[in-house]
Protein backbone atom coordinates (compact mmCIF):
# COMPACT_ATOMS: atom_id res chain seq x y z
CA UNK A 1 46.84 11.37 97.34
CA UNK A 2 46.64 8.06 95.71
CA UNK A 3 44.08 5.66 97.71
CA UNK A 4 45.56 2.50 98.46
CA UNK A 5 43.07 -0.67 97.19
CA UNK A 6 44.85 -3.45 99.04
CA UNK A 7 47.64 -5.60 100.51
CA UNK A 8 48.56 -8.84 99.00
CA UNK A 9 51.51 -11.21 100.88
CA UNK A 10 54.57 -12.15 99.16
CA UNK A 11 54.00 -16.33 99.22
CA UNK A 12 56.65 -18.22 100.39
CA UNK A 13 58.48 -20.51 97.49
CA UNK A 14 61.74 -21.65 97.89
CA UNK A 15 63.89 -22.20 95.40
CA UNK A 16 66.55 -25.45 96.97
CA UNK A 17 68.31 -23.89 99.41
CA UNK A 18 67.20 -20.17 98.15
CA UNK A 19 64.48 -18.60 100.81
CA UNK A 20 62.40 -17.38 98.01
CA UNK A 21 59.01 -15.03 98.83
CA UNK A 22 56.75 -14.11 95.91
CA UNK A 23 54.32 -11.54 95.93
CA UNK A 24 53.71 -11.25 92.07
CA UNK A 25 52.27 -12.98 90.73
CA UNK A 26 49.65 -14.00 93.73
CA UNK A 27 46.49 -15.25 94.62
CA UNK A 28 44.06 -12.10 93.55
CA UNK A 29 46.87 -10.58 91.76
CA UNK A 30 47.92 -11.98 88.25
CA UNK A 31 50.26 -8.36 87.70
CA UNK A 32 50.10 -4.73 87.99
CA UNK A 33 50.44 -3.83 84.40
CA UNK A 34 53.13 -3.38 82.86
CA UNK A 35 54.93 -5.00 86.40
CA UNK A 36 54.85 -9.09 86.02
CA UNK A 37 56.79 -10.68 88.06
CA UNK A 38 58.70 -10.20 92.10
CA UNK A 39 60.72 -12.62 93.30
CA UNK A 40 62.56 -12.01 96.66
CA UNK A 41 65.60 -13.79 97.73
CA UNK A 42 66.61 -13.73 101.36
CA UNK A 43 67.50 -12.49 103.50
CA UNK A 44 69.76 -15.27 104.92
CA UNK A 45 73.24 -15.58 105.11
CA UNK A 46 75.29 -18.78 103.46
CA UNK A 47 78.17 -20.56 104.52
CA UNK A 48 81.92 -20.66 103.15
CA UNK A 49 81.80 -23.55 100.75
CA UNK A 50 78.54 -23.17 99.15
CA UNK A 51 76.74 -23.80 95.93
CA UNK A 52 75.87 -20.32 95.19
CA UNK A 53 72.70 -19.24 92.84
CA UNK A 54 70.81 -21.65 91.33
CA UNK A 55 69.97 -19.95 88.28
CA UNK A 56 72.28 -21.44 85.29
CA UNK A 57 71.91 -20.45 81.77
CA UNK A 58 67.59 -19.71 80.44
CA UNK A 59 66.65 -17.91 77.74
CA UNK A 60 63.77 -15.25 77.87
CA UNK A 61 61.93 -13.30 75.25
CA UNK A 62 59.59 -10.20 75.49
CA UNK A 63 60.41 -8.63 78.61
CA UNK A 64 62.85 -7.28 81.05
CA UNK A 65 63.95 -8.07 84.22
CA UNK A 66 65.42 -5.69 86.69
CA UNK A 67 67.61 -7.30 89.45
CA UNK A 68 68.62 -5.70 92.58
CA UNK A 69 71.34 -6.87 95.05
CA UNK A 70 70.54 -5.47 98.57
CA UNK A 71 73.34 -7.84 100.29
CA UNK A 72 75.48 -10.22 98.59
CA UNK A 73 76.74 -9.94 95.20
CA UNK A 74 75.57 -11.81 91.74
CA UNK A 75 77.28 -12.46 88.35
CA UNK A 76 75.65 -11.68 85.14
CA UNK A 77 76.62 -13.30 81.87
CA UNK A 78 74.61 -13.86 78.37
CA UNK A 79 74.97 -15.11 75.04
CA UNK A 80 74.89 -11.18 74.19
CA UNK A 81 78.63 -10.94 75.33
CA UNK A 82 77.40 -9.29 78.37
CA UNK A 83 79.46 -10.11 81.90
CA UNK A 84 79.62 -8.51 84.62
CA UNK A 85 79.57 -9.23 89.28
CA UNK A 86 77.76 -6.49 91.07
CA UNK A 87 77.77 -5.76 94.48
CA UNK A 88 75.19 -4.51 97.15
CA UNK A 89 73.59 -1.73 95.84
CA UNK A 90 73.42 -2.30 92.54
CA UNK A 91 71.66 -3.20 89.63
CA UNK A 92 71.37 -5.53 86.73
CA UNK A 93 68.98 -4.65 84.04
CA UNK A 94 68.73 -6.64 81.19
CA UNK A 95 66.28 -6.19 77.99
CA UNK A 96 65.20 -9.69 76.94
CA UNK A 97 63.80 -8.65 73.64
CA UNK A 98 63.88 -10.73 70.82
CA UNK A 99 65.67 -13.43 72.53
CA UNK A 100 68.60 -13.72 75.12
CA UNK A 101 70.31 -16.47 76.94
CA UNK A 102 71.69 -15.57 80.62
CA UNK A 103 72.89 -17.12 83.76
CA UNK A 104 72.65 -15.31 87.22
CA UNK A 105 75.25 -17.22 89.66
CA UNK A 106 77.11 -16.28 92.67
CA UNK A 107 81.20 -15.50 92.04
CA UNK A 108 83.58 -18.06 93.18
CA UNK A 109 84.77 -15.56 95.90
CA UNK A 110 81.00 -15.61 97.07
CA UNK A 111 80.93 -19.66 97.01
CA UNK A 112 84.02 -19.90 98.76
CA UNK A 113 83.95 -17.30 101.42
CA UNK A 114 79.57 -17.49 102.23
CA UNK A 115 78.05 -14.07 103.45
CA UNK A 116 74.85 -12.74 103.30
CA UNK A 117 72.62 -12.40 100.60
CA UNK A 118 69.45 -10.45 99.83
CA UNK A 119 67.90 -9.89 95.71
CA UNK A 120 64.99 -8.61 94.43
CA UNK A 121 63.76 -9.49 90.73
CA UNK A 122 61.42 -7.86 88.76
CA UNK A 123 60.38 -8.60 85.67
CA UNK A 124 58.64 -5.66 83.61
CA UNK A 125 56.70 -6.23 80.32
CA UNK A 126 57.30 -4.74 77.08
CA UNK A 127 54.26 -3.89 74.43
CA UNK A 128 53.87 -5.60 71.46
CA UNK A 129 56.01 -3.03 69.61
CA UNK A 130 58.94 -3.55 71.30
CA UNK A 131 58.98 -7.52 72.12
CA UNK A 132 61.54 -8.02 69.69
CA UNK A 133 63.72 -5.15 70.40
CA UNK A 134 67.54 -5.93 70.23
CA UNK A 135 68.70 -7.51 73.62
CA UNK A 136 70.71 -5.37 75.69
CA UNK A 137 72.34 -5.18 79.40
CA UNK A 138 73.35 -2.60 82.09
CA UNK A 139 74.93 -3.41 85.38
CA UNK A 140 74.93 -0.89 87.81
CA UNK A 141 77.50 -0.67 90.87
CA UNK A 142 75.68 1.40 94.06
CA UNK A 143 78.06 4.16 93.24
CA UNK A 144 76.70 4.68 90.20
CA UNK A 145 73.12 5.10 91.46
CA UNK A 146 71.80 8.79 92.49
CA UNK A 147 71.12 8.35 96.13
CA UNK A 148 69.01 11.63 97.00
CA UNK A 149 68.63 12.45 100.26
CA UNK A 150 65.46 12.73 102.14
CA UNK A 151 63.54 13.52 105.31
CA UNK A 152 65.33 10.47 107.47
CA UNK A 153 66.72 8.75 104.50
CA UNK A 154 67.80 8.10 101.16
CA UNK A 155 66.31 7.20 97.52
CA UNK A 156 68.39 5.37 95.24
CA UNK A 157 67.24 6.21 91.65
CA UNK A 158 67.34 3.73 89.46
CA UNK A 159 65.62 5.19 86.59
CA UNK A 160 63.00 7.87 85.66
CA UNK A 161 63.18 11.53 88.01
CA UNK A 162 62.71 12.03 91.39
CA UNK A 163 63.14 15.57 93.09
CA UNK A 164 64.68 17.02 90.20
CA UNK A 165 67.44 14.04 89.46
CA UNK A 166 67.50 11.28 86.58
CA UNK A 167 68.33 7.76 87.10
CA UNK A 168 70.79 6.34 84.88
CA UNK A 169 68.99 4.08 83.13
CA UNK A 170 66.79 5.00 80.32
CA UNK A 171 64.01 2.71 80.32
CA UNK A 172 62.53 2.13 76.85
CA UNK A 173 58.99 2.57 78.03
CA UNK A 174 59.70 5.33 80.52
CA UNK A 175 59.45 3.21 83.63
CA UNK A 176 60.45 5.06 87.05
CA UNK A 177 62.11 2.33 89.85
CA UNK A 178 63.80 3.29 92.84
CA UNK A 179 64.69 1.44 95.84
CA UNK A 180 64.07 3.73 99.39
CA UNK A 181 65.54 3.30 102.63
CA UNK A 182 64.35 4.73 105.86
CA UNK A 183 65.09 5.31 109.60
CA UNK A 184 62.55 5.49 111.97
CA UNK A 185 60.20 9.01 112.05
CA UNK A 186 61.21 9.49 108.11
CA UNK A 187 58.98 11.10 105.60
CA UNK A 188 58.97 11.53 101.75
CA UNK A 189 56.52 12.21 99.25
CA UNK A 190 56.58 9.49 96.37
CA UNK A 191 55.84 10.62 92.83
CA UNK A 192 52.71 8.76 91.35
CA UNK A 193 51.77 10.18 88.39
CA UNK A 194 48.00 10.34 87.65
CA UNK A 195 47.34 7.41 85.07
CA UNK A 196 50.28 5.24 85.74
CA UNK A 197 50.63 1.80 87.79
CA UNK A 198 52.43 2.29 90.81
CA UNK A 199 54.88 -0.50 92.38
CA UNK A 200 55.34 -0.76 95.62
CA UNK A 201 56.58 -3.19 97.68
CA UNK A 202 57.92 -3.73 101.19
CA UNK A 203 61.17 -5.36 101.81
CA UNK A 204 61.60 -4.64 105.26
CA UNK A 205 59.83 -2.93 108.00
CA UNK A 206 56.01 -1.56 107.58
CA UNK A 207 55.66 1.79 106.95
CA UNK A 208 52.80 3.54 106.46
CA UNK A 209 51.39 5.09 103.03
CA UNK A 210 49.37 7.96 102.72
CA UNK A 211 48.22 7.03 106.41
CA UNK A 212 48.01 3.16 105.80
CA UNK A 213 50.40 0.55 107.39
CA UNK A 214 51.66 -1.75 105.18
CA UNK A 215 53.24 -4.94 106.44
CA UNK A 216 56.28 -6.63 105.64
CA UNK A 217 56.86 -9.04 102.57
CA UNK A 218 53.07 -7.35 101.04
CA UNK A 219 52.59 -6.01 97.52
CA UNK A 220 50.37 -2.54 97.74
CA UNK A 221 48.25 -1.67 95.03
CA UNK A 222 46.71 2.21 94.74
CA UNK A 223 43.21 3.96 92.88
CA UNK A 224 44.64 5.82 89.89
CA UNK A 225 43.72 9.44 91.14
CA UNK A 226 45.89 11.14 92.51
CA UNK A 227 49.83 11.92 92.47
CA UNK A 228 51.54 11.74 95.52
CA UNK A 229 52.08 8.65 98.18
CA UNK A 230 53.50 9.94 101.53
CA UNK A 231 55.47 7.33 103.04
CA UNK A 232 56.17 7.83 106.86
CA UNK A 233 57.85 5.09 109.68
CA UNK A 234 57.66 4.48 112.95
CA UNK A 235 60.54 2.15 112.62
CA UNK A 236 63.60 1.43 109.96
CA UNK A 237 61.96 0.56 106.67
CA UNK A 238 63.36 -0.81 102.82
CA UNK A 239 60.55 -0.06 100.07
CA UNK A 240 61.09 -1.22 96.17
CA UNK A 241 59.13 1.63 94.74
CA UNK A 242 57.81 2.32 90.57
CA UNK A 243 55.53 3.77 88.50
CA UNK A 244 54.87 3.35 84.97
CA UNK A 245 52.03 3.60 82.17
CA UNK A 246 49.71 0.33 81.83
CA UNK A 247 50.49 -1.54 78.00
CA UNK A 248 46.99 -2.84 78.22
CA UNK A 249 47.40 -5.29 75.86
CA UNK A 250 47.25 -9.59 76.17
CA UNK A 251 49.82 -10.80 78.20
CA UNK A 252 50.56 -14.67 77.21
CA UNK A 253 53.50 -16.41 79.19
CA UNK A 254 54.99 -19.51 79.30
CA UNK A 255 58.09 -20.31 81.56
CA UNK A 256 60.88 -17.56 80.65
CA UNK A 257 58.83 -15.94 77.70
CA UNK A 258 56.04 -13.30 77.66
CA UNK A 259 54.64 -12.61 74.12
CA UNK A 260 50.78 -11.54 73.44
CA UNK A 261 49.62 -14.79 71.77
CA UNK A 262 49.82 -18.87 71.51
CA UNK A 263 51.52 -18.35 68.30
CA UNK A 264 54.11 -15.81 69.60
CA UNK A 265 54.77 -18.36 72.43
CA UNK A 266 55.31 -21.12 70.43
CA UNK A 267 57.45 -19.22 67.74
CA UNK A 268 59.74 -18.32 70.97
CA UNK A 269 60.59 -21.80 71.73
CA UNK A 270 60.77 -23.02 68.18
CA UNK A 271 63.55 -20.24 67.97
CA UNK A 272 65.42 -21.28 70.84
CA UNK A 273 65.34 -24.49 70.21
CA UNK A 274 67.08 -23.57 66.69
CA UNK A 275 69.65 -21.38 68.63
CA UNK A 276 68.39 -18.62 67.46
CA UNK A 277 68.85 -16.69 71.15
CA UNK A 278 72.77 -17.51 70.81
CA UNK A 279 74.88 -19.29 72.59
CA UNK A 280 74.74 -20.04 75.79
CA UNK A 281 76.94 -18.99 78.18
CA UNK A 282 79.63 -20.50 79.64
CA UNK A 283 80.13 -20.60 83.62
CA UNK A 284 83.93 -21.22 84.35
């Protein structure tokens, strides 16, 4: 079994109105290679008449981001031609690559009728070779997502295997995510290939792994030996759960880009500024 290292609170940042909890990048905790980036949104509920997501058109470059909508729903457009609103459940993964203009905003029927609302983003880095892959998009409803049963509960595969099943998206750098929900007294066993970072992060609840509790809103990192993290409860928990092979190489960021130099940095905003990502798109 994989020996857990640590636990590292989500910090709180809110974004306006936006309960926003952070617990990557942190203090001790710059990323869990090739994972960059968690922001979580919510839970809270918003009232008919409101402004919706604040998240209007921004380009990115060199990485993807992986957005899942526990409650609520959230719009997806880019200057790739990409649209699409998806529901709780799903997903929206997007390939920044070379260059790609999106907005994330909450549907008029969202604005105007309130509800609750609960996202996760994750942004996952891409090696050098593949920074300026050709941007592309997937939106997943929750009825498109393998939920596999388990001892008191259910594991929705995004992508990668789990007990024999594939997700349905195939990551370019063979990155496994999953999002696992749990009654009380449940038990699975949680692939974690010898070698690769493991994700894991805890939305709700505080189950225990491998023997550990692990409190709500923390970020739990894991020794590299080993292959299997046994997750049990006590109570009803909601784990975002991943695994994938370190890129080991420089990881420069500014704002919405992630390159592996200065120079790739500043190339990325010389090209957006020259509208090189597209156009943006436009929120009607």
């Amino acid at each position: 079994m994989r020996q857990i290292l640590n636990q590292y609170p989500a910090q709180r940042d809110d974004i306006a109105d936006l309960v926003t909890r952070r617990p990557l990048p942190g203090p001790g905790l710059p990323q869990v290679d090739p994972f960059l980036f968690l922001n979580h949104h919510g839970p809270q509920t918003y009232r008919p008449g409101n402004s919706g997501l604040p998240f209007g058109p921004h380009p990115h470059r060199g990485f993807e981001t992986v957005s899942f909508i526990l409650e609520g729903e959230m719009a997806h457009l880019d200057s790739g031609g990409h649209e699409s609103v998806i529901r709780a459940g799903g997903v929206q993964w997007m390939t920044a690559g070379s260059g790609l203009i999106h907005a994330e905003i909450s549907p008029a029927s969202f604005k105007r009728d309130g509800g609750p609302l609960e996202i996760l983003q994750l942004w996952v880095n891409l090696p050098g070779r593949l920074k300026m892959t050709k941007p592309a998009y997937t939106g997943l409803q929750r009825e498109d997502i393998p939920a596999i049963p388990v001892e008191g509960g259910i594991v929705n595969l995004i992508s990668g295997t789990f007990a024999g099943r594939h997700g349905p998206i195939e990551s370019l750098t063979d990155v496994a995510m999953m999002t696992i929900e749990l009654e009380a007294g449940a038990k699975v066993d949680l692939p974690a290939p010898t070698g690769r970072a493991v994700f894991f992060y805890v939305v709700a609840g505080a189950p225990s792994a491998n023997g550990t509790p692990i409190k709500p809103h923390h970020l739990a990192t894991f020794g590299n030996e080993g292959d299997t993290i046994t997750v049990t409860t006590e109570a009803p928990a909601t784990i975002l759960y991943g695994h994938a092979d370190p890129i080991g190489e420089p990881v420069v960021s500014h704002g919405p880009f992630v390159m592996n130099t200065r120079e790739e940095i500043v190339r990325a905003i010389e090209d957006y500024n020259a509208g090189l990502f597209g156009k943006p798109p436009v929120i009607r």
